[in-house]
Protein backbone atom coordinates (compact mmCIF):
# COMPACT_ATOMS: atom_id res chain seq x y z
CA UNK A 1 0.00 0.00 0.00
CA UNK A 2 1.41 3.61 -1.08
CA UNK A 3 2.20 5.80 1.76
CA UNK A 4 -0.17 8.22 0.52
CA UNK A 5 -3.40 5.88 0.49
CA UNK A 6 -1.93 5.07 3.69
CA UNK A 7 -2.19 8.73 4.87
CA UNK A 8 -4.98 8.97 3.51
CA UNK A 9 -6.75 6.45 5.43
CA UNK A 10 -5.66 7.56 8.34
CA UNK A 11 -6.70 10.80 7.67
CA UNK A 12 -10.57 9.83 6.59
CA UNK A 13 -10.67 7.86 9.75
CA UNK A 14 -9.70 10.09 12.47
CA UNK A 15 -11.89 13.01 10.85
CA UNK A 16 -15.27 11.01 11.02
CA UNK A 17 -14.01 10.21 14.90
CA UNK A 18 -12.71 12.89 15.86
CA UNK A 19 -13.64 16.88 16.61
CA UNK A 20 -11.00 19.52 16.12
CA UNK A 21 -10.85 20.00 20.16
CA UNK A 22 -10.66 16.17 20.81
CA UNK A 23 -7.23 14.52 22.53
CA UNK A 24 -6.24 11.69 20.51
CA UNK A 25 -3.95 8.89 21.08
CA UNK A 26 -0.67 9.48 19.25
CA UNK A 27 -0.20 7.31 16.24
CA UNK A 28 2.36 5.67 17.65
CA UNK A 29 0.33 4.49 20.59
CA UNK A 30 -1.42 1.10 20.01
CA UNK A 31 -3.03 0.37 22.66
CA UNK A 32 -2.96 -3.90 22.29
CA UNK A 33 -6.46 -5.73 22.62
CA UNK A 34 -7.24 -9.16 23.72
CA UNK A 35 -6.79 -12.56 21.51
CA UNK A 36 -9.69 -14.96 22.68
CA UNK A 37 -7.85 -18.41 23.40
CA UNK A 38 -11.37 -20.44 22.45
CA UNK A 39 -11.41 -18.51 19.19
CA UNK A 40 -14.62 -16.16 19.73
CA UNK A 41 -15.16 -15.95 15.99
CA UNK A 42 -16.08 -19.73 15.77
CA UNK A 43 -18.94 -18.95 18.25
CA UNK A 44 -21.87 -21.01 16.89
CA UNK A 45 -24.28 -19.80 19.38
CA UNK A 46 -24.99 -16.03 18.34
CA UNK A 47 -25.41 -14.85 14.86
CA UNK A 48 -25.77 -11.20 15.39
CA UNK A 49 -22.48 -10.67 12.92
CA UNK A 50 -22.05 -7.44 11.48
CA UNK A 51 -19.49 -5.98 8.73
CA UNK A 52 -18.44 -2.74 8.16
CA UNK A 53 -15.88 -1.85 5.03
CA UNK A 54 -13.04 0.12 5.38
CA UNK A 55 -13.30 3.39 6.11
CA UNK A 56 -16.45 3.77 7.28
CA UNK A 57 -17.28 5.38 10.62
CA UNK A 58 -20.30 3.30 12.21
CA UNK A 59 -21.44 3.93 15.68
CA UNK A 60 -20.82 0.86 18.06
CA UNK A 61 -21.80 1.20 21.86
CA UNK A 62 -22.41 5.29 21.71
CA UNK A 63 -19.14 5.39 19.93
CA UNK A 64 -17.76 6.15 17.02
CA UNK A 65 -15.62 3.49 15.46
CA UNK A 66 -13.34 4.81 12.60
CA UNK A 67 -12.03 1.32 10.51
CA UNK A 68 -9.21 1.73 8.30
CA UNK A 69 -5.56 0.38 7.11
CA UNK A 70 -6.10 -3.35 6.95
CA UNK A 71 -3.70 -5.10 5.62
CA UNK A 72 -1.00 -7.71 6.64
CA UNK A 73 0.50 -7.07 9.66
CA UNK A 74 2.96 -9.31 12.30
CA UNK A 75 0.83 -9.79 15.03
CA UNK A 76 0.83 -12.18 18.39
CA UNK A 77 -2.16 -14.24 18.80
CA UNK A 78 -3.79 -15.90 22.33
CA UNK A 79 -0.73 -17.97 23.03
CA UNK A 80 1.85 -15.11 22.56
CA UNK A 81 2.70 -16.67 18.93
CA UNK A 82 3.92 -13.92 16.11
CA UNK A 83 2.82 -14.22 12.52
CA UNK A 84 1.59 -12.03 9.45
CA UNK A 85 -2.37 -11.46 10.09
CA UNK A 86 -4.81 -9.47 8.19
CA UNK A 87 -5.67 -7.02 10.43
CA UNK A 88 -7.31 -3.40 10.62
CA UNK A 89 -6.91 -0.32 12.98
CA UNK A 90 -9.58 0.96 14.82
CA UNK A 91 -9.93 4.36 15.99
CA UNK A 92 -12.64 4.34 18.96
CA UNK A 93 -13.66 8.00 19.90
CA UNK A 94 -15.62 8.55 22.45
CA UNK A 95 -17.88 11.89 22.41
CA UNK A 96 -18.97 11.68 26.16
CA UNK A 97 -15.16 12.92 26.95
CA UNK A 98 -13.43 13.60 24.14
CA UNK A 99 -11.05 11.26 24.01
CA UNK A 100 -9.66 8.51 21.75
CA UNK A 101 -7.27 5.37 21.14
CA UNK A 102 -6.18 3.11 18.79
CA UNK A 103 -6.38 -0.81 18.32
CA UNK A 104 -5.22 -3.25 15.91
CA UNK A 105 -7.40 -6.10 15.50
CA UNK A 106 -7.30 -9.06 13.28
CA UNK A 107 -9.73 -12.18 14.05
CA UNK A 108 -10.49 -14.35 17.48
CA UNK A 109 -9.37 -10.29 18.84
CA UNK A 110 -11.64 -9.08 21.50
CA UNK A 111 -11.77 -5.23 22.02
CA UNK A 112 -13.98 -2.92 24.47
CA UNK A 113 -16.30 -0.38 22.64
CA UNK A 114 -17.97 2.00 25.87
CA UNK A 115 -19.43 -0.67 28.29
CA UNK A 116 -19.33 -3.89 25.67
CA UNK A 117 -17.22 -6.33 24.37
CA UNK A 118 -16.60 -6.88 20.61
CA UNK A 119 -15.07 -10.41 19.08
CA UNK A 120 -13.89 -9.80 15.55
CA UNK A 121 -15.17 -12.51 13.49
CA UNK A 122 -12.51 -11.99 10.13
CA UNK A 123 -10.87 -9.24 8.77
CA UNK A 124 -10.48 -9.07 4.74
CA UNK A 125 -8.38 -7.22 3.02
CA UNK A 126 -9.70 -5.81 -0.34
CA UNK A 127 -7.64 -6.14 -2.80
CA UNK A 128 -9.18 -3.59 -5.59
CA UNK A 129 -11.28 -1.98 -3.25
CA UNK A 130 -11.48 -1.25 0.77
CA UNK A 131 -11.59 -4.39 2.81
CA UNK A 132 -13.84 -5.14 5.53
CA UNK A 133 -14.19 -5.85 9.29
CA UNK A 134 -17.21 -8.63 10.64
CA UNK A 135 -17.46 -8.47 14.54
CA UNK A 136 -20.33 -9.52 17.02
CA UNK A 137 -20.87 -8.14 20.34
CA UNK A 138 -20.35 -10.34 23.32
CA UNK A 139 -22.76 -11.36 26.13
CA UNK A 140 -21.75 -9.56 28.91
């Protein structure tokens, strides 16, 4: 990916999360989110999946969830083992205080939107066009 789309992504996404006024997380600040050892995406029981493409801004939990660069990425999964994973950065902003962070997800990852739990399902990278992010929310 060209540094420029790359910017560019980046760019799209933190505009539709954040306000001029709002503190975000420095780029270089990932903050790291959870790998679920039982593989939460092979949950059979709930079928509430939803997908979002790249890109897109939807609102998840009261907050806005900016989805962008996904795209192979050396990542650790539940058992602390590293190895290229499709995986996407979300920017979560949340408009009660202001503030935002950063996480890079790829699937069986388990991340905290507000008060609830998210497993991502897959992440797929698009190849002539944006890719796309399934998740369900967890029981909690």
């Amino acid at each position: 990916m060209s540094h420029l789309r790359q910017a560019a992504l980046i760019a799209a996404a933190l505009a539709g999360c954040a306000e001029s006024k709002s503190s975000a997380t420095p780029s270089n600040q990932v903050t790291p989110t959870t790998s679920s050892p039982e593989g939460c995406s092979k949950d059979s029981m709930s079928n509430d999946v939803m997908t979002f493409k790249e890109t897109t801004n939807p609102t998840l939990s009261d907050h806005q969830v900016g989805i962008s660069n996904i795209f192979e990425r050396e990542l650790a999964d539940a058992k602390g083992v590293k190895a290229q994973r499709v995986s996407a950065s979300l920017t979560i902003f949340d408009p009660a205080t202001k503030q935002s962070r950063k996480e890079i997800v790829a699937a069986d990852s388990i991340v905290a939107i507000g008060n609830d739990r998210y497993c991502v399902v897959s992440v797929v990278e698009g190849k002539n066009q944006p890719g796309s992010i399934s998740i369900r929310k967890l029981a909690r």
